[in-house]
PDB file of N, CA and C in Angstrom:
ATOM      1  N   UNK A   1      15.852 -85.754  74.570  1.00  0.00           N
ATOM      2  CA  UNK A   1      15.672 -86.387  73.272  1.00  0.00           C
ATOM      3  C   UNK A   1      14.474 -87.320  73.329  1.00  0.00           C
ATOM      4  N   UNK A   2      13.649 -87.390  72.249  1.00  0.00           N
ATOM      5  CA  UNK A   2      12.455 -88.394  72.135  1.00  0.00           C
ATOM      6  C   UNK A   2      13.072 -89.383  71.574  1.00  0.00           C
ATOM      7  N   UNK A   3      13.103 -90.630  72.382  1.00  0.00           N
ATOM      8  CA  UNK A   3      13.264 -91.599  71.554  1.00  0.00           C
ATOM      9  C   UNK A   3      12.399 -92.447  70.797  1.00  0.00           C
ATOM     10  N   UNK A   4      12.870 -93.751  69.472  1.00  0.00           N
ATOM     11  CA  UNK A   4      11.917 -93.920  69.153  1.00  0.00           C
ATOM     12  C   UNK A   4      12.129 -95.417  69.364  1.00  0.00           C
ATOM     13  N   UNK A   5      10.745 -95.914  69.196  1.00  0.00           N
ATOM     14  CA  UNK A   5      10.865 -97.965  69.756  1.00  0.00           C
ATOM     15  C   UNK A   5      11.204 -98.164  68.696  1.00  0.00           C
ATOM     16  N   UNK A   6      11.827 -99.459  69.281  1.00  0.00           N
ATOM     17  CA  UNK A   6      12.658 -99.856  68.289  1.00  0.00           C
ATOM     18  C   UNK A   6      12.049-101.456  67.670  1.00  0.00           C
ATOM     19  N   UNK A   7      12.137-102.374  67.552  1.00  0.00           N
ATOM     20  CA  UNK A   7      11.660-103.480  67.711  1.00  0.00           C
ATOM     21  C   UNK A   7      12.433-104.696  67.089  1.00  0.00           C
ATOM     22  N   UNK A   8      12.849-104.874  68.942  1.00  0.00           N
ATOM     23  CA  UNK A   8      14.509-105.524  68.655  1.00  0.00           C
ATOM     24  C   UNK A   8      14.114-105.901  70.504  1.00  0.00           C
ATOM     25  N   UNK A   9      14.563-107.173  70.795  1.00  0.00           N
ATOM     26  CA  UNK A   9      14.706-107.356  72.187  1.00  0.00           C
ATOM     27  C   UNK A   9      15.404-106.811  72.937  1.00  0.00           C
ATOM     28  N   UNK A  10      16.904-106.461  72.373  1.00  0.00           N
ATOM     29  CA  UNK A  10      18.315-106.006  72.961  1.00  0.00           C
ATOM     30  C   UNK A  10      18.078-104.155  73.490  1.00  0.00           C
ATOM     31  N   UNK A  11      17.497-103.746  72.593  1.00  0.00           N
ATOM     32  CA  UNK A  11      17.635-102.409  72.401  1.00  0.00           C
ATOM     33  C   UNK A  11      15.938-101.674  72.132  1.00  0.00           C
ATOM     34  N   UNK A  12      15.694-101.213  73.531  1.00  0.00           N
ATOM     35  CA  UNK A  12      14.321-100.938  73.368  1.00  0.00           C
ATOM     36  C   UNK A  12      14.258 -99.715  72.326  1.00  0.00           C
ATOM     37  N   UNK A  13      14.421 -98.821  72.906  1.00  0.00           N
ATOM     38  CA  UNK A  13      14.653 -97.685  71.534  1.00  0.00           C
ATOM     39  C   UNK A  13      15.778 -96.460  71.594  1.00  0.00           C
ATOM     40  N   UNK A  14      15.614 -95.208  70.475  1.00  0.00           N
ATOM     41  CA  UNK A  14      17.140 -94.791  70.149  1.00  0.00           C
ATOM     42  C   UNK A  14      16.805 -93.253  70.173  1.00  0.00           C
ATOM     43  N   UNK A  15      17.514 -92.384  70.264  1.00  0.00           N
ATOM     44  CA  UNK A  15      17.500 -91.082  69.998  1.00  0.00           C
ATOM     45  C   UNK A  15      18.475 -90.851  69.080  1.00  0.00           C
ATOM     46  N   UNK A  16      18.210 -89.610  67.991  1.00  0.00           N
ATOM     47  CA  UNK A  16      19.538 -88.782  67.955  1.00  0.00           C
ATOM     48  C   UNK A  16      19.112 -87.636  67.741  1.00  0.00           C
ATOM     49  N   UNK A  17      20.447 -86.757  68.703  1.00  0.00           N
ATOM     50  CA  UNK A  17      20.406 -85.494  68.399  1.00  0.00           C
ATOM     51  C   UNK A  17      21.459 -84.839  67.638  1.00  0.00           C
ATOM     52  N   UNK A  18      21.380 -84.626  65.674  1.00  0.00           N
ATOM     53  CA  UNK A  18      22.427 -84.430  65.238  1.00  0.00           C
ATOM     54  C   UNK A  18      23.211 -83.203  65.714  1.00  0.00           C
ATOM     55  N   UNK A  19      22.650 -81.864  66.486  1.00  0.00           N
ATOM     56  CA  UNK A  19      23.061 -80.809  66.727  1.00  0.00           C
ATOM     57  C   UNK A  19      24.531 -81.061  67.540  1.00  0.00           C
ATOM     58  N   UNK A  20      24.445 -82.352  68.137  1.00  0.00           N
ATOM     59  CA  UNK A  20      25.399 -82.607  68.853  1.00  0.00           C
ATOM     60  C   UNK A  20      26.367 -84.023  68.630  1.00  0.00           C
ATOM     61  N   UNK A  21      25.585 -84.290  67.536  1.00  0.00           N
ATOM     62  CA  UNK A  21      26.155 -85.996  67.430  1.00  0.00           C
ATOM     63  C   UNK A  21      25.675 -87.032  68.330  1.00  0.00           C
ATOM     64  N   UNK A  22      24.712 -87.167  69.704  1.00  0.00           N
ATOM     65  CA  UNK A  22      24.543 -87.872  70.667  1.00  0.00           C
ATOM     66  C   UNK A  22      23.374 -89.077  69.882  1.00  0.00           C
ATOM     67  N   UNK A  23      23.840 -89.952  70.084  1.00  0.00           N
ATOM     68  CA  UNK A  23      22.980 -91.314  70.065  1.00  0.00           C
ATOM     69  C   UNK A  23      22.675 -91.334  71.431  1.00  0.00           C
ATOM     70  N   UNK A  24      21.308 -91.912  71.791  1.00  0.00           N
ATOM     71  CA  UNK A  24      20.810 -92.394  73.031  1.00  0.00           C
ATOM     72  C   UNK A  24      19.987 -93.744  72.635  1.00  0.00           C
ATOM     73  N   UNK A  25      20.711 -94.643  73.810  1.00  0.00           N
ATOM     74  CA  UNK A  25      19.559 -96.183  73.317  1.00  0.00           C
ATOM     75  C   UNK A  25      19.572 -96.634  74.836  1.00  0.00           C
ATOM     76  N   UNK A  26      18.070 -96.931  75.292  1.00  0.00           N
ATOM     77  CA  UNK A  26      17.761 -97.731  75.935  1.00  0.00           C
ATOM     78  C   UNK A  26      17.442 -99.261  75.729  1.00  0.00           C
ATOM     79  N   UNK A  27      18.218 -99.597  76.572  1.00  0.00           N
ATOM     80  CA  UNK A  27      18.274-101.153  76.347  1.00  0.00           C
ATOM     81  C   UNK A  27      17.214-102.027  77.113  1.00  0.00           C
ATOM     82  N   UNK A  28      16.630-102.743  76.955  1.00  0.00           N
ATOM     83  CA  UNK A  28      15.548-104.225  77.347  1.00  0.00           C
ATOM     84  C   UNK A  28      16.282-104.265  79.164  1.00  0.00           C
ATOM     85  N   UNK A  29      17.900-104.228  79.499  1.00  0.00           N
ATOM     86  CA  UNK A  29      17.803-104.222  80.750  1.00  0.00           C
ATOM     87  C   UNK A  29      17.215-102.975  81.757  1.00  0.00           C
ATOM     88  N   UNK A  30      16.656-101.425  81.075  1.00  0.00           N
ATOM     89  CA  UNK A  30      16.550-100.821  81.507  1.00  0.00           C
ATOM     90  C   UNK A  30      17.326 -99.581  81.982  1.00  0.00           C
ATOM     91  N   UNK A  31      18.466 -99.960  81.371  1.00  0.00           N
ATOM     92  CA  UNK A  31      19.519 -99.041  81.260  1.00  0.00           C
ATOM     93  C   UNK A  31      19.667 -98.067  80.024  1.00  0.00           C
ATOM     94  N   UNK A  32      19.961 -96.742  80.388  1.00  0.00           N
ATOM     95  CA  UNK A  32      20.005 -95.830  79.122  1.00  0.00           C
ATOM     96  C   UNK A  32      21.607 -95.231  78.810  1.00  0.00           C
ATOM     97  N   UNK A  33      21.894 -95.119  77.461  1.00  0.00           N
ATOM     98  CA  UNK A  33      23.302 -94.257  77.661  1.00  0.00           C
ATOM     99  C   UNK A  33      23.275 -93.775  76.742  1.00  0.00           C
ATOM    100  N   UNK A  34      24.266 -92.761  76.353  1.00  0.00           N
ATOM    101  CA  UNK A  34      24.405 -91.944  75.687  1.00  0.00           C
ATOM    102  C   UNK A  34      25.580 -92.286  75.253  1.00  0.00           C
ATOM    103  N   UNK A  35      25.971 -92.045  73.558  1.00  0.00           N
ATOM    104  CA  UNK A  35      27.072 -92.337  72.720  1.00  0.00           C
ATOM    105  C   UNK A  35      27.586 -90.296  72.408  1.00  0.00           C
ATOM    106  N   UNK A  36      28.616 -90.519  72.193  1.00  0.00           N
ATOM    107  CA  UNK A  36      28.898 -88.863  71.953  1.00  0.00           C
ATOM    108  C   UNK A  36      29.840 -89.023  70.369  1.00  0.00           C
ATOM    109  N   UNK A  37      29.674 -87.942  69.050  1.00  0.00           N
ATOM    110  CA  UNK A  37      30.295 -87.920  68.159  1.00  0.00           C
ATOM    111  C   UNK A  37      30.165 -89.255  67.413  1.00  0.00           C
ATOM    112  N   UNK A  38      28.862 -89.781  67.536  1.00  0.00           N
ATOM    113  CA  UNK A  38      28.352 -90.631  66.638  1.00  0.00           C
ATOM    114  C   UNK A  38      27.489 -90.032  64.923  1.00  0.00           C
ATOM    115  N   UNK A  39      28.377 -90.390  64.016  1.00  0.00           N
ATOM    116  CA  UNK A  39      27.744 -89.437  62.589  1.00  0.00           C
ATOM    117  C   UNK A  39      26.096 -90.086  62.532  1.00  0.00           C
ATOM    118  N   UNK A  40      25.099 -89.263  61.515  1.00  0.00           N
ATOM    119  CA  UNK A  40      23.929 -89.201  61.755  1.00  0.00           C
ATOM    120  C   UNK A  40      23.482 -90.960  60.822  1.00  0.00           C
ATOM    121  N   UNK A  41      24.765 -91.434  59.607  1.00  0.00           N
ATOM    122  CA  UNK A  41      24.957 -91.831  59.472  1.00  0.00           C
ATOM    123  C   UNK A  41      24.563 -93.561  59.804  1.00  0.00           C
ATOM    124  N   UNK A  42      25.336 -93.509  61.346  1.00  0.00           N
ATOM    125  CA  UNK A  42      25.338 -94.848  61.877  1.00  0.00           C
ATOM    126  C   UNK A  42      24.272 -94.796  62.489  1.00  0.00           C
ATOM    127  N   UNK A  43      23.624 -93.836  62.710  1.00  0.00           N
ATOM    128  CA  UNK A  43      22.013 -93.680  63.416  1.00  0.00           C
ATOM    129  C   UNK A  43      20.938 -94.320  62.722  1.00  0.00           C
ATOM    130  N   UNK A  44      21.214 -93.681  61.176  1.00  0.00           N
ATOM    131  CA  UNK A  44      20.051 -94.026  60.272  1.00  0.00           C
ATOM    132  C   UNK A  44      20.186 -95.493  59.800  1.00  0.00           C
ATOM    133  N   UNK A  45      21.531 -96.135  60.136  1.00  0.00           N
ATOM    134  CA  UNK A  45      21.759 -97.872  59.519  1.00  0.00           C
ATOM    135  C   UNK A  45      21.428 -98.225  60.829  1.00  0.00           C
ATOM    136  N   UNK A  46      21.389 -97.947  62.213  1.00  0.00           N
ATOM    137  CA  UNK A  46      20.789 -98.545  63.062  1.00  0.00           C
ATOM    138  C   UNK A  46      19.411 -98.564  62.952  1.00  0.00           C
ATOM    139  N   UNK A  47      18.665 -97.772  63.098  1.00  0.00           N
ATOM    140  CA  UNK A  47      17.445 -97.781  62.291  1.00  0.00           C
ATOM    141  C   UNK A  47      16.951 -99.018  61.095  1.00  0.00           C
ATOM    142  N   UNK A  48      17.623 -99.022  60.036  1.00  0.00           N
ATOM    143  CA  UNK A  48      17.331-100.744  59.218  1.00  0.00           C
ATOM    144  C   UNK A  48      17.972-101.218  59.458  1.00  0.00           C
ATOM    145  N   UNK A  49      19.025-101.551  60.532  1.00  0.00           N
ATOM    146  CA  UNK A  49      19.715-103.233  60.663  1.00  0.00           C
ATOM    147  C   UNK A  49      18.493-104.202  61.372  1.00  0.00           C
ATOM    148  N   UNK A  50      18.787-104.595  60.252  1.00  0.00           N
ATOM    149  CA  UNK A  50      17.580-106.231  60.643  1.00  0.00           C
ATOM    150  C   UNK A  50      17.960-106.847  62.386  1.00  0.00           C
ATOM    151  N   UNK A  51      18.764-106.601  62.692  1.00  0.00           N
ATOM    152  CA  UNK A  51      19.369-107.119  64.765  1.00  0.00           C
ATOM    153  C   UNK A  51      20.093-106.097  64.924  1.00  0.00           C
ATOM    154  N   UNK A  52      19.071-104.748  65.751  1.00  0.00           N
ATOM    155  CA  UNK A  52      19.854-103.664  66.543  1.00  0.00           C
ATOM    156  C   UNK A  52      20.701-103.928  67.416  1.00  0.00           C
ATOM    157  N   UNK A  53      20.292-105.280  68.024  1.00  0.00           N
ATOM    158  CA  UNK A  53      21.663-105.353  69.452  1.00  0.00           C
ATOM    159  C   UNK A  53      23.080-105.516  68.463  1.00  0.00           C
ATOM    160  N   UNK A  54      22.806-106.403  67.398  1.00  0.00           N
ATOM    161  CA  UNK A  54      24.211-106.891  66.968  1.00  0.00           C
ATOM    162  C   UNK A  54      24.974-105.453  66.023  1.00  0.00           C
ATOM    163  N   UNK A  55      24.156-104.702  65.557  1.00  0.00           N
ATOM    164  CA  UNK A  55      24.365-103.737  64.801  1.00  0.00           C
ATOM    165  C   UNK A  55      25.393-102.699  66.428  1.00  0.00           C
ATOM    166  N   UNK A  56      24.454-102.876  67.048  1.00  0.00           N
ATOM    167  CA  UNK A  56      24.703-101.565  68.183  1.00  0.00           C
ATOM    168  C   UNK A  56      26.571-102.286  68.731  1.00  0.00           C
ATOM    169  N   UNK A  57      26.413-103.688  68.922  1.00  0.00           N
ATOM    170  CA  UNK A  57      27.498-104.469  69.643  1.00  0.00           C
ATOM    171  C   UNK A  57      28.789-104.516  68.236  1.00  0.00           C
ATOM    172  N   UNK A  58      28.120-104.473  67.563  1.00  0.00           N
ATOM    173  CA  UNK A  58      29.422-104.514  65.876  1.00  0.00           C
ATOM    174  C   UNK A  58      29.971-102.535  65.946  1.00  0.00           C
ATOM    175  N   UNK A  59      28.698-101.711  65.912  1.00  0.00           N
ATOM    176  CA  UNK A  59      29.016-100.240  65.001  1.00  0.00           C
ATOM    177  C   UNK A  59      29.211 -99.846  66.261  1.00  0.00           C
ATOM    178  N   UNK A  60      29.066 -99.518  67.406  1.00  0.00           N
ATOM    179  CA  UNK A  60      28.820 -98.444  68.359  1.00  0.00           C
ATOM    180  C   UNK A  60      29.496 -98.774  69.873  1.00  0.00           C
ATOM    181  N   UNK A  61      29.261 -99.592  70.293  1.00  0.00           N
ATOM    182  CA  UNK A  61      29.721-100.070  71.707  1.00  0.00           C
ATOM    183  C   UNK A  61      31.122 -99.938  72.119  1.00  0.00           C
ATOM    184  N   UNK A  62      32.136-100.550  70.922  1.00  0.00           N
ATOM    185  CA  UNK A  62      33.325-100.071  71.051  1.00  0.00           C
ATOM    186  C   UNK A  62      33.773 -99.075  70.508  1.00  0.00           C
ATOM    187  N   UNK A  63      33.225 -98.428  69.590  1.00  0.00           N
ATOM    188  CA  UNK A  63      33.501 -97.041  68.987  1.00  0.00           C
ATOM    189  C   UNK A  63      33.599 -95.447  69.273  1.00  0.00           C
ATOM    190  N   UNK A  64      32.791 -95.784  70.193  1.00  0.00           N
ATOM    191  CA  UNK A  64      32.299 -94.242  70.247  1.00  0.00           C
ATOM    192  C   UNK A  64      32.054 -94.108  72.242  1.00  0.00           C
ATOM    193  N   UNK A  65      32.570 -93.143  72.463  1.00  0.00           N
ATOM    194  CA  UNK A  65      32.789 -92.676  74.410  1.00  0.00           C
ATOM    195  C   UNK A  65      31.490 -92.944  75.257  1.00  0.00           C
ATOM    196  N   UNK A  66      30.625 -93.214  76.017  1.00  0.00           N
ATOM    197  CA  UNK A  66      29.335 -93.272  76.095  1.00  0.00           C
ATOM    198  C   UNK A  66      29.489 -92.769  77.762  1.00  0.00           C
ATOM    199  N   UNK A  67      27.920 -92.415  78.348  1.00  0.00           N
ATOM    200  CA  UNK A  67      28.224 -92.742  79.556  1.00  0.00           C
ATOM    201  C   UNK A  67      26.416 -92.741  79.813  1.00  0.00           C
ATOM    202  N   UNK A  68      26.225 -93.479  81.250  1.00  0.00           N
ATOM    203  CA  UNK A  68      24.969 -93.896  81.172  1.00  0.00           C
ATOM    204  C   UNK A  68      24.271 -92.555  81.846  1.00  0.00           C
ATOM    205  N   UNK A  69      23.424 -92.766  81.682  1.00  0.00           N
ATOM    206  CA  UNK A  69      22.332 -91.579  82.028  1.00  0.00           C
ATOM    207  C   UNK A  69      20.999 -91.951  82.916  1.00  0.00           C
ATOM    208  N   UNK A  70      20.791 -93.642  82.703  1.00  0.00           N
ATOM    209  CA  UNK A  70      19.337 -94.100  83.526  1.00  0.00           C
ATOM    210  C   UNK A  70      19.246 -93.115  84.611  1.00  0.00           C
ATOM    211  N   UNK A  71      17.758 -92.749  84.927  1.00  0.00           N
ATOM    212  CA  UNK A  71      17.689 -91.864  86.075  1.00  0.00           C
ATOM    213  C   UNK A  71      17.522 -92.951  87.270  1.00  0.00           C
ATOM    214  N   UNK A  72      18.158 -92.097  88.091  1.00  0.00           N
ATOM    215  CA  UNK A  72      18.178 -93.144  89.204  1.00  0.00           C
ATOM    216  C   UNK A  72      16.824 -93.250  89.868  1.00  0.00           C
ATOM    217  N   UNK A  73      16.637 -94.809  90.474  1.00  0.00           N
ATOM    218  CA  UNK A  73      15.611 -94.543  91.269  1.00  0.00           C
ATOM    219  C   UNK A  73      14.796 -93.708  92.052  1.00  0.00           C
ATOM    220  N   UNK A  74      14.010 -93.312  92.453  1.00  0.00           N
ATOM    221  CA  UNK A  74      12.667 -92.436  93.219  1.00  0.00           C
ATOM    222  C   UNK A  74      12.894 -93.468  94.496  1.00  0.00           C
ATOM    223  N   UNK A  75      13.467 -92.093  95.608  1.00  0.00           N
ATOM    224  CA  UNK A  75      13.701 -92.826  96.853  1.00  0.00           C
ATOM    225  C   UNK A  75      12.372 -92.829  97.411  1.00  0.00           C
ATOM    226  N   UNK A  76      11.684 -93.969  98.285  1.00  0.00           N
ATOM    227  CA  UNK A  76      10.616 -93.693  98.435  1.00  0.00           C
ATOM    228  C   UNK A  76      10.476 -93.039 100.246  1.00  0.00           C
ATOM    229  N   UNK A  77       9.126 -92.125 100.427  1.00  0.00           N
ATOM    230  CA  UNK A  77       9.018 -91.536 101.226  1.00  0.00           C
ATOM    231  C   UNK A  77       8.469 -92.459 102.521  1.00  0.00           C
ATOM    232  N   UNK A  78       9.522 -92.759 103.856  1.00  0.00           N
ATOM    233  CA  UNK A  78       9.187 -93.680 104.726  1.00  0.00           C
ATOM    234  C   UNK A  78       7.561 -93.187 105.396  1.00  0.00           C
ATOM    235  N   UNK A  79       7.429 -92.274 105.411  1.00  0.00           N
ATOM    236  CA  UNK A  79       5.864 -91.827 105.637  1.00  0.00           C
ATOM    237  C   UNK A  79       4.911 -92.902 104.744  1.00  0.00           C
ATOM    238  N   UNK A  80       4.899 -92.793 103.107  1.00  0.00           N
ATOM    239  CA  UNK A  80       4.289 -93.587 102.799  1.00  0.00           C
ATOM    240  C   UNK A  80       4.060 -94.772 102.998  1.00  0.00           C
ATOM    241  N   UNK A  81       5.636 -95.510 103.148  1.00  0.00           N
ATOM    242  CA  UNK A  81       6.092 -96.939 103.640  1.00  0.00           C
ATOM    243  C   UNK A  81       4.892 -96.780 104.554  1.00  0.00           C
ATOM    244  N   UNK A  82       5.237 -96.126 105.703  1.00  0.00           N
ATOM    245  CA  UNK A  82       4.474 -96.463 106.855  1.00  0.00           C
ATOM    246  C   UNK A  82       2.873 -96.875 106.867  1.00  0.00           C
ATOM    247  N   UNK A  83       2.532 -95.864 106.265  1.00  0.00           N
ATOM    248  CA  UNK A  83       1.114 -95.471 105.903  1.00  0.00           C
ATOM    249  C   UNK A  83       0.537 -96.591 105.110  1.00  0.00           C
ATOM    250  N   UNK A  84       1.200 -97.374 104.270  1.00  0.00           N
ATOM    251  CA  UNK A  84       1.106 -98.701 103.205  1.00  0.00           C
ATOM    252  C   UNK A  84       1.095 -99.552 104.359  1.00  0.00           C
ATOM    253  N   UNK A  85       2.201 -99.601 105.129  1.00  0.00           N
ATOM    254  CA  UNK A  85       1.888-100.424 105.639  1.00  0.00           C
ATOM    255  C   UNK A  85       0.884-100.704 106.901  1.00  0.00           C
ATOM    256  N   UNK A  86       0.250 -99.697 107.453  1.00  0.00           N
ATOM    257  CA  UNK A  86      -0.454 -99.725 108.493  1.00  0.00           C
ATOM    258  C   UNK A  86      -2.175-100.052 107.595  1.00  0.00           C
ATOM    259  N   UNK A  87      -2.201 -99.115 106.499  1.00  0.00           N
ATOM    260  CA  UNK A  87      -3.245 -99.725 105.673  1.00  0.00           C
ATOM    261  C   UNK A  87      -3.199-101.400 105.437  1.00  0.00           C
ATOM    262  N   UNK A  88      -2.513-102.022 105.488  1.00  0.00           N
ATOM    263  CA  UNK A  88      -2.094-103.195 105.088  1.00  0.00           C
ATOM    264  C   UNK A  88      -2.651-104.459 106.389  1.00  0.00           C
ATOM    265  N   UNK A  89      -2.197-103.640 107.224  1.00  0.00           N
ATOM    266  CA  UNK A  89      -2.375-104.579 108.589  1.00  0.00           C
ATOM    267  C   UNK A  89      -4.007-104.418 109.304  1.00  0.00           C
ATOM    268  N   UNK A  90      -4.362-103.235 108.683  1.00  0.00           N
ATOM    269  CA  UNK A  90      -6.013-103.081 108.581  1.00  0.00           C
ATOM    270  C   UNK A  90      -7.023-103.505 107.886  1.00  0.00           C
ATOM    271  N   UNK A  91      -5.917-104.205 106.732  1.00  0.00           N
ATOM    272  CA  UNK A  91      -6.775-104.403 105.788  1.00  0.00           C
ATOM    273  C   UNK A  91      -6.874-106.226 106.259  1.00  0.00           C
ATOM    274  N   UNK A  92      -5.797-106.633 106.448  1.00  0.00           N
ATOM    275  CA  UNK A  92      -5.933-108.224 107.233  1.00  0.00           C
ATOM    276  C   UNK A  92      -6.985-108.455 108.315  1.00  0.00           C
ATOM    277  N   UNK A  93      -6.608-107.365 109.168  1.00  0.00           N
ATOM    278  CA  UNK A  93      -7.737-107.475 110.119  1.00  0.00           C
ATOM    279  C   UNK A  93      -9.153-107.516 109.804  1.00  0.00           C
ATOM    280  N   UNK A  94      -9.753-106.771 108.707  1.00  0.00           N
ATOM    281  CA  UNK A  94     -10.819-106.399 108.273  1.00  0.00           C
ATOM    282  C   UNK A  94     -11.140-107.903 108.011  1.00  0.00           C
ATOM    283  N   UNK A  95     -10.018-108.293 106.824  1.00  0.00           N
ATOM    284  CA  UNK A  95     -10.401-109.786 106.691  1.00  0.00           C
ATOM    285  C   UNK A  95     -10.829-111.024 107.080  1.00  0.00           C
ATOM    286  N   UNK A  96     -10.171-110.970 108.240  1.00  0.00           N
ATOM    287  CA  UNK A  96     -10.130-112.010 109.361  1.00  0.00           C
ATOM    288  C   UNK A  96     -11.547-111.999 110.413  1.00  0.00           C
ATOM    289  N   UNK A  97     -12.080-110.575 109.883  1.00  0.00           N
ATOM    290  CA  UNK A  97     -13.766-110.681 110.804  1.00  0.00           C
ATOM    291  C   UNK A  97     -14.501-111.366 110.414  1.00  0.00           C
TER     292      UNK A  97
END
């Protein structure tokens, strides 16, 4: 789903996909979830409520089943670690001439 910004601190921005009913909102902490059997309805009044967090925390949060979706972190490759860091300790040295 493309979401769209929103411009609201609480709630960065929202998807919906009516084919399925799914609301998606990423929130300011960086967390994403998905609402299921939300009408297209409460999508489009989220959209003009003047405070999406309070709209989202009043219409949606307790209403409707959700579950989060954030992708999890990108484990990073200890090769690179390494490699960062040996660049790193070369690069001090360089300094220190």
């Amino acid at each position: 789903m493309k979401r769209t910004p929103l411009q609201s601190s609480a709630v960065v921005s929202a998807a919906y996909d009516p084919s399925n009913e799914t609301l998606e909102l990423e929130f300011s902490s960086g967390r994403i979830y998905q609402y299921a059997g939300v009408p297209q309805g409460a999508y489009d009044w989220l959209l003009r409520a003047p405070s999406k967090g309070a709209f989202v925390s009043r219409m949606i949060s307790d209403r409707y089943a959700y579950r989060d979706v954030t992708p999890a972190p990108a484990e990073a490759d200890p090769q690179d670690l390494a490699e960062a860091l040996r660049a790193s300790i070369r690069a001090r040295h360089r300094n220190k001439d």
